[in-house]
Each structure stands twice: as structure tokens, then as C-alpha cells.
N, C-alpha and C. Protein backbone atom coordinates (compact mmCIF):
# COMPACT_ATOMS: atom_id res chain seq x y z
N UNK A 1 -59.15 -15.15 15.20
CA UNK A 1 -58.53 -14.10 14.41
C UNK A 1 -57.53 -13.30 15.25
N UNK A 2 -57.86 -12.90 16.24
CA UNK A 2 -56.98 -12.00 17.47
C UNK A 2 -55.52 -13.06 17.54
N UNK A 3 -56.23 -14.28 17.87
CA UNK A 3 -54.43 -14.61 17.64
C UNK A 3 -53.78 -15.07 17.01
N UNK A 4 -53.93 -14.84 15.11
CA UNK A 4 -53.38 -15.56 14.47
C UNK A 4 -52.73 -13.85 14.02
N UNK A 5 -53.41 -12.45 14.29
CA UNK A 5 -52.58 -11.43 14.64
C UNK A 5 -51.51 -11.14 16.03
N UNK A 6 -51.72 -11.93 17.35
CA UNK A 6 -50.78 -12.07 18.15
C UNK A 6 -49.16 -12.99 17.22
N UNK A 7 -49.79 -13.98 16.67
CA UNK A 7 -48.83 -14.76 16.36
C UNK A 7 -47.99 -14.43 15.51
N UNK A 8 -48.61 -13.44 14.64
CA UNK A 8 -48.11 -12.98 12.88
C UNK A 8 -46.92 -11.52 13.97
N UNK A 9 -47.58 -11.44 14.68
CA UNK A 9 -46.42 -9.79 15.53
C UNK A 9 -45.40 -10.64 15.91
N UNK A 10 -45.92 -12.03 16.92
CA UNK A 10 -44.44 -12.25 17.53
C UNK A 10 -43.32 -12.86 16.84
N UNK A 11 -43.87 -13.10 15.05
CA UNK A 11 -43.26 -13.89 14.17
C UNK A 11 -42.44 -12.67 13.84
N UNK A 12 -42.96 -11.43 13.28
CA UNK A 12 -42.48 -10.38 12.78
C UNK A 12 -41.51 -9.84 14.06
N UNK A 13 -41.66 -10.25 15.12
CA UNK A 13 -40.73 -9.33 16.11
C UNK A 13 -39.30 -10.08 16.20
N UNK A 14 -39.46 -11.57 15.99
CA UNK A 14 -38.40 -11.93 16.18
C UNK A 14 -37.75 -12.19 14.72
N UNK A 15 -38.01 -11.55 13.45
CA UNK A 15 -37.30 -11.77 12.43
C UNK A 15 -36.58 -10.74 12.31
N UNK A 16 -37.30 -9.53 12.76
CA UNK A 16 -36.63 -8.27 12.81
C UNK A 16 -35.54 -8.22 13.79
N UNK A 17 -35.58 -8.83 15.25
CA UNK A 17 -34.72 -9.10 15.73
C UNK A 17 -33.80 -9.98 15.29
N UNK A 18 -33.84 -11.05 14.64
CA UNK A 18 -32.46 -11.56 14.16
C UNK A 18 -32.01 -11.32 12.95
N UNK A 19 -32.80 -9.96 12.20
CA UNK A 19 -32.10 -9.48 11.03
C UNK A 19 -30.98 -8.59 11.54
N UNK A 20 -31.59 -7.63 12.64
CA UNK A 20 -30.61 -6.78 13.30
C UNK A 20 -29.16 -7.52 14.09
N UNK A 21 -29.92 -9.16 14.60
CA UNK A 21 -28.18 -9.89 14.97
C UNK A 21 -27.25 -9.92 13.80
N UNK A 22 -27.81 -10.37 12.89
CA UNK A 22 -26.82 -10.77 11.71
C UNK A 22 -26.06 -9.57 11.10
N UNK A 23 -27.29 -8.45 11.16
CA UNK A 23 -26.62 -7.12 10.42
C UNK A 23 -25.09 -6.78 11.39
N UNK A 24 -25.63 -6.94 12.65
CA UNK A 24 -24.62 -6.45 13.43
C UNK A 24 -23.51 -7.54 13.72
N UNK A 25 -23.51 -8.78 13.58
CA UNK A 25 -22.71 -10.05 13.52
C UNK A 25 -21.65 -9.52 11.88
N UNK A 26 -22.06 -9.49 10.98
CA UNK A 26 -21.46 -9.03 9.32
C UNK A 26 -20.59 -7.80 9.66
N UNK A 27 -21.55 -6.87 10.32
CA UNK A 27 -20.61 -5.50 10.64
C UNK A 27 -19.48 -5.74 11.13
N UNK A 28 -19.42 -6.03 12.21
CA UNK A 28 -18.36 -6.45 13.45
C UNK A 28 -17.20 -7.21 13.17
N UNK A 29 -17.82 -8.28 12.21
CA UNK A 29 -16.65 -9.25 11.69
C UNK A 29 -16.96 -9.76 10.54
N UNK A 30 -17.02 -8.87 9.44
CA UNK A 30 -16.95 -9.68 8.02
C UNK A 30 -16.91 -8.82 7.01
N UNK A 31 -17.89 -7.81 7.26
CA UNK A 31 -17.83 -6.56 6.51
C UNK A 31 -18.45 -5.09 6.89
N UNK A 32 -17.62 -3.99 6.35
CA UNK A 32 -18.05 -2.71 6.60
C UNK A 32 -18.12 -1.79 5.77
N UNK A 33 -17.99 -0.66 6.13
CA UNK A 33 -17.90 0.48 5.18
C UNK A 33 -17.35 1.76 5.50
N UNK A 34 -16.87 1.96 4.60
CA UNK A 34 -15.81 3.14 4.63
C UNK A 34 -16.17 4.46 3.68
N UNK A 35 -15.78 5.78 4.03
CA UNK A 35 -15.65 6.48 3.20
C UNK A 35 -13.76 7.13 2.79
N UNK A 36 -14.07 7.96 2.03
CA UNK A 36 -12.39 8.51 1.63
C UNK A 36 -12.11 9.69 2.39
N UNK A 37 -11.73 10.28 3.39
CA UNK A 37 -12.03 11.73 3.23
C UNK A 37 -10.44 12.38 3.17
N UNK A 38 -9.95 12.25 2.17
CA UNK A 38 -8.27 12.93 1.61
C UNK A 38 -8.14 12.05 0.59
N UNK A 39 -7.34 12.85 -0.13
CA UNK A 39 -6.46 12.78 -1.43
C UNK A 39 -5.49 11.61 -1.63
N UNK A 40 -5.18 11.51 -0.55
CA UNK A 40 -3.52 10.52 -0.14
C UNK A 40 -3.50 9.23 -1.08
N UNK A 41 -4.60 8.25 -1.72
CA UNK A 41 -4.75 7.55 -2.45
C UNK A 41 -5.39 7.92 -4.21
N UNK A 42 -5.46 9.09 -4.36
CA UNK A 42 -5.71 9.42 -5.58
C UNK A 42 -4.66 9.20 -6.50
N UNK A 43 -5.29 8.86 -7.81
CA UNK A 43 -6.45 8.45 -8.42
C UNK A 43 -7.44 7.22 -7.98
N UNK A 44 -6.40 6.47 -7.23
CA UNK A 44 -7.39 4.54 -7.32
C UNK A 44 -8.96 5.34 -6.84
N UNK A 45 -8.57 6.02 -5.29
CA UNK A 45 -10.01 6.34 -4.62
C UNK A 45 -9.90 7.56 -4.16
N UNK A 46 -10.95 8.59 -4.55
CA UNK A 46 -11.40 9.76 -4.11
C UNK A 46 -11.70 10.24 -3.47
N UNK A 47 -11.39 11.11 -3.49
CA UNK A 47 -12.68 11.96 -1.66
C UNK A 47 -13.55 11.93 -2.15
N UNK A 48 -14.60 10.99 -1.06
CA UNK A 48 -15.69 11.18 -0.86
C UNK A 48 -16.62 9.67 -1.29
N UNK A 49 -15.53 8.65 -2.40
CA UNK A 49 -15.62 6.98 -2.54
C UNK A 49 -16.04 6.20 -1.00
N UNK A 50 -17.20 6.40 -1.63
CA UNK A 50 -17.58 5.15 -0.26
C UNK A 50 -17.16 3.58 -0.63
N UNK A 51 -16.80 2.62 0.45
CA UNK A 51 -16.15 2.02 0.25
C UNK A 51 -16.53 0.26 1.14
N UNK A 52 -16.41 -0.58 0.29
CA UNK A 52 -16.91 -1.89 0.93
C UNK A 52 -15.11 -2.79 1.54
N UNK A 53 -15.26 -2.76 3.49
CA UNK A 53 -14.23 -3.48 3.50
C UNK A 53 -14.16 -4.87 3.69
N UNK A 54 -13.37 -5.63 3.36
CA UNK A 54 -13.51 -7.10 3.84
C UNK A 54 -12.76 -7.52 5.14
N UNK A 55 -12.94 -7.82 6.17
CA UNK A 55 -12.79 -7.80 7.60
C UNK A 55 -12.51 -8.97 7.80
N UNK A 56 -12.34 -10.22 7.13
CA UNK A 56 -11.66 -11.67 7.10
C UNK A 56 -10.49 -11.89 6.65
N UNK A 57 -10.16 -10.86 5.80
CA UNK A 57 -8.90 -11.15 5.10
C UNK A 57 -7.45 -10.85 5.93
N UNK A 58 -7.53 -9.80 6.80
CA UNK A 58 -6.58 -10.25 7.79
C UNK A 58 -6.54 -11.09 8.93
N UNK A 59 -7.63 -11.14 9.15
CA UNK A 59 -7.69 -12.67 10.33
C UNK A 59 -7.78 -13.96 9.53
N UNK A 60 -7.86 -14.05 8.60
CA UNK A 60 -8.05 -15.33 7.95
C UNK A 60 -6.97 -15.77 7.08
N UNK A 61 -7.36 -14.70 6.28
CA UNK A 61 -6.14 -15.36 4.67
C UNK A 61 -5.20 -14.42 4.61
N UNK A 62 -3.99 -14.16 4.10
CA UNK A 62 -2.84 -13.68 3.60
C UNK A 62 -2.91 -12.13 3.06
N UNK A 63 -1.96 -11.21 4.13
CA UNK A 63 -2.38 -9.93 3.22
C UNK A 63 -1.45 -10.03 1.86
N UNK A 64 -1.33 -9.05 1.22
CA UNK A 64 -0.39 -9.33 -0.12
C UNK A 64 -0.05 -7.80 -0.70
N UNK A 65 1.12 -8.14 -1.09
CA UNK A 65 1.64 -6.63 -2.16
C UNK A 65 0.55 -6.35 -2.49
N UNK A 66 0.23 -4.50 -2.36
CA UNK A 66 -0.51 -4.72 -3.58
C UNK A 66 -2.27 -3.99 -3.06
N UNK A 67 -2.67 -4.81 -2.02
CA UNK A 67 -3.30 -4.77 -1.47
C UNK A 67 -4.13 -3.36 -0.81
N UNK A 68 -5.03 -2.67 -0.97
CA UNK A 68 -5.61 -1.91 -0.09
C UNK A 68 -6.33 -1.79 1.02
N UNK A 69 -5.34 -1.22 1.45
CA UNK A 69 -5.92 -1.37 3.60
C UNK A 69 -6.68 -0.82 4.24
N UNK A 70 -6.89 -1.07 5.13
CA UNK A 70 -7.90 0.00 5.93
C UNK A 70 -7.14 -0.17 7.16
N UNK A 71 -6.40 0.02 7.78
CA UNK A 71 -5.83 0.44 9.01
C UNK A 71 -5.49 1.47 10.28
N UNK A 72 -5.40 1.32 11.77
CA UNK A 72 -5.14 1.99 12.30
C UNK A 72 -3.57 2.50 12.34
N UNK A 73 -3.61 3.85 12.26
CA UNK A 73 -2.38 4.23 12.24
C UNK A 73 -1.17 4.21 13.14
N UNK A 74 0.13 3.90 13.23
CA UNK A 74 0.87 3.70 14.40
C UNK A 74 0.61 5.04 15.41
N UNK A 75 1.35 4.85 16.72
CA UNK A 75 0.86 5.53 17.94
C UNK A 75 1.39 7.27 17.71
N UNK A 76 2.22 7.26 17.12
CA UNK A 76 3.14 8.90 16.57
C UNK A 76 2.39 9.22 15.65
N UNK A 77 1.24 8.55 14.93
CA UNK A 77 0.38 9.45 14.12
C UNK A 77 -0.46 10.53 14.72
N UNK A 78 -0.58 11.76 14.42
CA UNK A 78 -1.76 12.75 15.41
C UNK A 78 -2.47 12.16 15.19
N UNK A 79 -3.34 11.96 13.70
CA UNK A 79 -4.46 11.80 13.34
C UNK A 79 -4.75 10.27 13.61
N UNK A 80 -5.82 10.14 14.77
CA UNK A 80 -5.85 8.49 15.06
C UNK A 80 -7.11 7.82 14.40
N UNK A 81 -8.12 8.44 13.74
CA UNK A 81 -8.52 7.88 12.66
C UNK A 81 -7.90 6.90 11.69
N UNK A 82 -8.65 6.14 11.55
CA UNK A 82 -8.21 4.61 10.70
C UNK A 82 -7.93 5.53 9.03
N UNK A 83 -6.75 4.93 8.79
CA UNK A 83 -5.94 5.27 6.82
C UNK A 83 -6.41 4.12 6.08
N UNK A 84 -6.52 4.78 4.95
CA UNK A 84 -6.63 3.33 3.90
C UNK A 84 -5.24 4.23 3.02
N UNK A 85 -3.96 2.58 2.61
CA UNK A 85 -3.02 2.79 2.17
C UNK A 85 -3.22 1.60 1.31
N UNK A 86 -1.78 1.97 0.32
CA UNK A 86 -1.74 0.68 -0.18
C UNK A 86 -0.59 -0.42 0.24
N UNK A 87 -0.35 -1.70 0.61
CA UNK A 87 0.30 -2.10 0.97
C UNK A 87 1.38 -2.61 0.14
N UNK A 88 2.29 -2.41 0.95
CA UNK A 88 4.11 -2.40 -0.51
C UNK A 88 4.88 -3.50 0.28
N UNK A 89 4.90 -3.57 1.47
CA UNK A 89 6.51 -4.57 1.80
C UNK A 89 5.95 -4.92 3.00
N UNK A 90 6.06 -6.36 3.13
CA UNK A 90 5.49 -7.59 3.97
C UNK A 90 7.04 -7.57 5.11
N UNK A 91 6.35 -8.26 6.38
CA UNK A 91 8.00 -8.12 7.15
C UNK A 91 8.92 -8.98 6.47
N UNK A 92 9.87 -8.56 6.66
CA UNK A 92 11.48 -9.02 5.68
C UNK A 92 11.99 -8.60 4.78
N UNK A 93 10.79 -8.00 4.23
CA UNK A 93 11.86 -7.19 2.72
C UNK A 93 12.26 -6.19 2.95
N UNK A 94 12.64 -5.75 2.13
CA UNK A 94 13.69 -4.27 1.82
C UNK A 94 12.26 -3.56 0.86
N UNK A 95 12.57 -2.01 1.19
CA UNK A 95 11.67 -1.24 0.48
C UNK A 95 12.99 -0.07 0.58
N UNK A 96 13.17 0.46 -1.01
CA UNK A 96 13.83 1.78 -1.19
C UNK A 96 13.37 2.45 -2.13
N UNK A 97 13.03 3.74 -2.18
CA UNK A 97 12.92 4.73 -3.44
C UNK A 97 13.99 5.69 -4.10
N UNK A 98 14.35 5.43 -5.02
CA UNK A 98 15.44 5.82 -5.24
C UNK A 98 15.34 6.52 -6.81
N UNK A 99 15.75 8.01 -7.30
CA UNK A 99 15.48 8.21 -8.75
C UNK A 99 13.96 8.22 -8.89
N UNK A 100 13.03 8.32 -8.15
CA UNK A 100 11.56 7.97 -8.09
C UNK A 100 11.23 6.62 -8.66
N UNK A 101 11.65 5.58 -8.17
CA UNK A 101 11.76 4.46 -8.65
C UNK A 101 11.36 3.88 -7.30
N UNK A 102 10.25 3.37 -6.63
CA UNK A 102 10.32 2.13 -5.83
C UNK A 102 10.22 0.68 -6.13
N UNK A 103 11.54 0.42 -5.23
CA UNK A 103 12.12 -1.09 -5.58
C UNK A 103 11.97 -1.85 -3.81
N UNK A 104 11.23 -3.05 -3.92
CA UNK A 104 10.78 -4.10 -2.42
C UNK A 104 11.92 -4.83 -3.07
N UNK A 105 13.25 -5.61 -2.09
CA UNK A 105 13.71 -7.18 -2.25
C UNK A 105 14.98 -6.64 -3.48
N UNK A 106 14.67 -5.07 -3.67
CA UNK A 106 15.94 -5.18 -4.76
C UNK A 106 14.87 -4.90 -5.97
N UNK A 107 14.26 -4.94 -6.33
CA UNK A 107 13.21 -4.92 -7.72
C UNK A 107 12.32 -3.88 -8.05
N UNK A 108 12.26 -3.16 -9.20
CA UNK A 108 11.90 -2.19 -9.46
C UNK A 108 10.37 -2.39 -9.55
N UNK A 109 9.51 -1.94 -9.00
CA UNK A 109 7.87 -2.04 -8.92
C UNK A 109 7.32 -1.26 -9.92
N UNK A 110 6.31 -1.51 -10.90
CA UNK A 110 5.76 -1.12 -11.82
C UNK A 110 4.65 -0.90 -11.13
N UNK A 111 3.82 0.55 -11.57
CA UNK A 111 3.14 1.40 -10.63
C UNK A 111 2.40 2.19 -11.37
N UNK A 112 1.46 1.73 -11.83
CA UNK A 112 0.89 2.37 -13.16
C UNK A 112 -0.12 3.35 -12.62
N UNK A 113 -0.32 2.78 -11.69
CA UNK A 113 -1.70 3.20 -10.78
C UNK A 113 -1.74 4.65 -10.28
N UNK A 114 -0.23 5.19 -9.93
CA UNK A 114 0.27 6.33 -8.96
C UNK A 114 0.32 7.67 -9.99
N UNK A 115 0.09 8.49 -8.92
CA UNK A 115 -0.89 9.97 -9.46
C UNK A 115 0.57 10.81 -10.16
N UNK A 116 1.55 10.51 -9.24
CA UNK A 116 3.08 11.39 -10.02
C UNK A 116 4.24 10.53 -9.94
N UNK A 117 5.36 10.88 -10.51
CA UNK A 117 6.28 10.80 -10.43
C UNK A 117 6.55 10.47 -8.63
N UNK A 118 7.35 9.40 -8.11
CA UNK A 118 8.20 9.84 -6.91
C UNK A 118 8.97 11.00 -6.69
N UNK A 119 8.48 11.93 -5.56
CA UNK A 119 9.94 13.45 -5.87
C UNK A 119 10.79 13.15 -4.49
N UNK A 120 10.54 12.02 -4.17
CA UNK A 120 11.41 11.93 -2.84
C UNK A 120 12.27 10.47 -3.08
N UNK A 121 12.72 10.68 -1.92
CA UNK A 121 14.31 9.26 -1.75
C UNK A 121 13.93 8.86 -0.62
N UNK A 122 14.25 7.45 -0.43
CA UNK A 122 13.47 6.91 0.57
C UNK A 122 14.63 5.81 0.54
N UNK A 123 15.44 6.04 2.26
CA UNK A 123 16.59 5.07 1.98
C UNK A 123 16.50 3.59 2.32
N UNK A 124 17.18 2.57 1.54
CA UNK A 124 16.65 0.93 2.27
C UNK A 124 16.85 0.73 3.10
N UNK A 125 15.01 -0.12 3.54
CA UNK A 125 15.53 0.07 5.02
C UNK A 125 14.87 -1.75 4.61
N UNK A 126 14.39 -2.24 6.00
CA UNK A 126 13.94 -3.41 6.13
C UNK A 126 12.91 -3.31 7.19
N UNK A 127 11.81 -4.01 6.57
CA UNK A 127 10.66 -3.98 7.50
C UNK A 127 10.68 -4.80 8.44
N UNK A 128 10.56 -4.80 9.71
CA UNK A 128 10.46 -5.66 11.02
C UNK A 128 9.70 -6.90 11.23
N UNK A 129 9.69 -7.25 11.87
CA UNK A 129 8.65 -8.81 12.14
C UNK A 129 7.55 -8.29 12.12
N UNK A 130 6.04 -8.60 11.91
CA UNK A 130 4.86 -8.21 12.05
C UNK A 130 4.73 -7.04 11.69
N UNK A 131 5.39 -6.50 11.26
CA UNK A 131 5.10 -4.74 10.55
C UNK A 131 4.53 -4.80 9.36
N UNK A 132 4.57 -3.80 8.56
CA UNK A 132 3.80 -3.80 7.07
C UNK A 132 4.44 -2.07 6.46
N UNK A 133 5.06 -2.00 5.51
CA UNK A 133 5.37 -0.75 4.94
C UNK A 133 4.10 -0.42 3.91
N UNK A 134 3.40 0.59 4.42
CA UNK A 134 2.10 1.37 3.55
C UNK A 134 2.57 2.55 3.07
N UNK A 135 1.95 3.05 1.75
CA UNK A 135 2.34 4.56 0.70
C UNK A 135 1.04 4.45 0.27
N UNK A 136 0.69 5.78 0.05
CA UNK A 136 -0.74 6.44 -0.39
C UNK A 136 -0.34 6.15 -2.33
N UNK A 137 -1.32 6.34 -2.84
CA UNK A 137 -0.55 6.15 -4.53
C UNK A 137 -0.60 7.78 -4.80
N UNK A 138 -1.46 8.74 -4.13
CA UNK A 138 -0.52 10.22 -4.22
C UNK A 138 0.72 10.31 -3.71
N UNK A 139 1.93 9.76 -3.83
CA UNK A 139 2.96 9.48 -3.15
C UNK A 139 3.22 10.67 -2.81
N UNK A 140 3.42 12.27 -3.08
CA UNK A 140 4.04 12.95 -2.99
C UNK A 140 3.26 13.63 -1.92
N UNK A 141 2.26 13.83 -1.59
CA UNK A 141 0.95 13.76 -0.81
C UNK A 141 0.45 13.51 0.32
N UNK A 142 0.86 12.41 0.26
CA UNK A 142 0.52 11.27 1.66
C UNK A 142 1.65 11.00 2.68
N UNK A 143 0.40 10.94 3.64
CA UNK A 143 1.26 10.80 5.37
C UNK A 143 1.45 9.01 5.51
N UNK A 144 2.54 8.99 5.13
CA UNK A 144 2.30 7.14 5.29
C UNK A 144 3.71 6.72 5.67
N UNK A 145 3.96 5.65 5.55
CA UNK A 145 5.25 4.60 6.16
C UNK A 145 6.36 5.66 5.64
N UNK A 146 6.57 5.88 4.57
CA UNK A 146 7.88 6.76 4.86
C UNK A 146 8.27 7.98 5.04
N UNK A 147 6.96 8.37 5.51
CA UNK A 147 7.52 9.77 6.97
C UNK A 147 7.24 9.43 8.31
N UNK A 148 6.59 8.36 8.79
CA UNK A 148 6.81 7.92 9.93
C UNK A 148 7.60 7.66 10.87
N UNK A 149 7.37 7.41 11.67
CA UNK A 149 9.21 7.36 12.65
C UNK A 149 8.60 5.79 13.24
N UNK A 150 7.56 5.48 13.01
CA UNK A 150 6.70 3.60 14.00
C UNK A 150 6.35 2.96 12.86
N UNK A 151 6.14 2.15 12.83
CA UNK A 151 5.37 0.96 11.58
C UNK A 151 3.44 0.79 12.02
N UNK A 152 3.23 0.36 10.90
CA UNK A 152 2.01 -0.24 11.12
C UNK A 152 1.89 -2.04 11.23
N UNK A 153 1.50 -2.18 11.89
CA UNK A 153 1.31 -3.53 12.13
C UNK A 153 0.31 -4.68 11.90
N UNK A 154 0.41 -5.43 11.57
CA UNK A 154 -0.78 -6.47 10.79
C UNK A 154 -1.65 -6.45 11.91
N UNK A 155 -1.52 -6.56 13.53
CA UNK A 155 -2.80 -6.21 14.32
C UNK A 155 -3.27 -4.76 13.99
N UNK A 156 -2.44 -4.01 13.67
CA UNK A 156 -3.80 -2.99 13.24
C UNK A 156 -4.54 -2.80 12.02
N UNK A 157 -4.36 -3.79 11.51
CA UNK A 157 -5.26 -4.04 9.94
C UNK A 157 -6.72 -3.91 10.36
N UNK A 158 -7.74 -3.47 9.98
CA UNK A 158 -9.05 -3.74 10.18
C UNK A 158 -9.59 -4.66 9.03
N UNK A 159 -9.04 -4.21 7.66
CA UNK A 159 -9.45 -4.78 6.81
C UNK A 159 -8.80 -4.42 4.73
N UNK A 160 -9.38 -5.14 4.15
CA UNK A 160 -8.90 -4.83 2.98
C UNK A 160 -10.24 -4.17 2.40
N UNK A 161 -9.55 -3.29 1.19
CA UNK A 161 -10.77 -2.69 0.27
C UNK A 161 -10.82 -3.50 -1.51
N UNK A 162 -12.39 -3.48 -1.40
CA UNK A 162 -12.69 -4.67 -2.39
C UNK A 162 -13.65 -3.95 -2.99
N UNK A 163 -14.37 -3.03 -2.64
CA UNK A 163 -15.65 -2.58 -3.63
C UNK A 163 -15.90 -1.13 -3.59
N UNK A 164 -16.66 -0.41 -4.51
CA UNK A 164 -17.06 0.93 -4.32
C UNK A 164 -17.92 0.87 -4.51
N UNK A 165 -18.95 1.31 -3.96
CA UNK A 165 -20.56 1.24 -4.27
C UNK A 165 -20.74 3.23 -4.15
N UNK A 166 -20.06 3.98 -3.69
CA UNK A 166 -19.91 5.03 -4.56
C UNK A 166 -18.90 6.12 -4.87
N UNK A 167 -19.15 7.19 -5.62
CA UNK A 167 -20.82 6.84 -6.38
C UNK A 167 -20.97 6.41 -7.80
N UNK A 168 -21.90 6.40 -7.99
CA UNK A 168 -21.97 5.04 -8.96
C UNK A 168 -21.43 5.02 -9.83
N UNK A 169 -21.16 6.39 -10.92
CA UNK A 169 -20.35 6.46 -11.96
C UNK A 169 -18.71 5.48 -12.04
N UNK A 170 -18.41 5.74 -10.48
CA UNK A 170 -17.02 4.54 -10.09
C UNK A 170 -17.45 3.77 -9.57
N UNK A 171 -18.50 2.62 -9.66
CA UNK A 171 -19.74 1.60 -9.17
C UNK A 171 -18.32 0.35 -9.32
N UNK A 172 -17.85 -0.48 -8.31
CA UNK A 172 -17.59 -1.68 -8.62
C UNK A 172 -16.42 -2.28 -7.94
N UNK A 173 -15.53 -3.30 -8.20
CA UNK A 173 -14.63 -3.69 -7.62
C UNK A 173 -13.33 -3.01 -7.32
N UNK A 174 -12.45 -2.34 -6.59
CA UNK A 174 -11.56 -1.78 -6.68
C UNK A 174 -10.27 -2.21 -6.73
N UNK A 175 -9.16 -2.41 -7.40
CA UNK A 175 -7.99 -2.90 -7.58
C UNK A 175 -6.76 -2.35 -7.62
């Protein structure tokens, strides 16, 4: 009996130990979690939206228009806490706001999502090799790519945002 309780501990010690590898293997590189703490993306996500990121999608697959980031901010940001933006212009295109109208490539972007009107002008410029142009969807609000004077860069992607788990009333996939 004594050691079919030795055996049942060292079974239990090492499951617990490789629940804690994996937890911390998923964390590190696959998935995390985030909270909101500013306005700069309101309405999509709130202060205080906790938030599920996916941590493969920039090392693996394709970021895309469109997209919500979780990134570190270029080096002229004070605040060096990681932003979640939304992503607008991949390197090569053109991004201008003009009339509160933002247009990537020449084309007027439909933006249903965003909290106001554009009240600013934002002249065409062209995004660099490996850069990424990010805007909060509080456009008028937010500290992002076009008050910057540096870019953000696809190495500082941490990850994309895919879920809200809270709180629950906004329970689910985020888009």
C-alpha cells in the first residue's frame, strides 16, 4: 500500500510538472493575454477587454489590412508598453487621410468600425520596407503611426487579437 501511494505522488508530481511546461511553452509562443488599458481603439475594444493574443501569426502566416495588433511601440514612443492598433498599410503602399477620408494605394477605405469622423489630414506618404502603418479606430484619440516621427515594424509584432473572453457580456471573437 505505502508504495502504490509513493507511486500515485511521483505520477501526480510529474503531470503537474509537465502541465506547467506546456502552460509555459503556449504562453511564450502561441498564445497570451492581454488587457485594454485606454480608449485609443474604441468602440472595437474597451478599457478594461481582456484579451486572447495569437503569437503565430506573425512568425508564421501573413499579417493583413485590417488586422489587430499587439505591438511594441517604435523607440520615440515614451510609453514603452506594448499598443494594440489596428493595422492599415503593409510596406509599399501609400496611406493618406484626406477630407477625413482614409485612402491605402489610392483607395478610399470603408471604416464602419471607427468611433468619429477623421478631424485630421494626414499627408501621402509611403510605408518603408518591413514597417507597418498602425491607427487606433478612436482616430482622433490615439497615439499611433500618424503622429509618430519612427514606424513600427513587423519584428515588433508580438501578436494578433482574436478573442475576448472579457467580460462576458462582449464574450467572443473580435474583428
Amino acid at each position: 500500500m505505502e508504495t502504490l501511494k509513493k507511486w500515485l505522488k511521483k505520477i501526480m508530481f510529474n503531470e503537474i510538472v509537465l502541465a506547467i511546461i506546456i502552460a509555459l511553452l503556449l504562453k511564450n509562443f502561441v498564445i497570451d493575454s492581454r488587457y485594454i488599458p485606454s480608449s485609443s481603439m474604441h468602440p472595437t475594444l474597451q478599457v478594461q477587454d481582456r484579451l486572447l493574443i495569437n503569437k503565430l501569426s506573425p512568425r508564421f502566416g501573413e499579417l493583413e489590412r485590417g488586422d489587430i495588433i499587439i505591438f511594441r511601440p517604435p523607440p520615440s514612443v515614451a510609453v514603452r508598453s506594448d499598443h494594440v492598433k489596428r493595422l492599415i498599410a503593409l510596406p509599399g503602399d501609400t496611406v493618406e487621410i484626406s477630407n477625413g477620408v482614409l485612402y491605402v494605394n489610392g483607395e478610399a477605405v470603408e471604416e464602419d468600425f471607427i468611433y468619429q469622423t477623421i478631424s485630421y489630414e494626414f499627408p501621402l506618404i509611403e510605408v518603408p520596407e518591413n514597417s507597418l502603418f498602425v491607427l487606433g479606430d478612436n482616430r482622433n484619440f490615439s497615439q499611433d503611426s500618424h503622429r509618430w516621427v519612427d514606424w513600427v515594424t513587423k519584428d515588433d509584432v508580438r501578436g494578433t487579437v482574436f478573442f475576448r473572453y472579457w467580460p462576458f457580456d462582449r464574450f467572443g471573437r473580435v474583428e
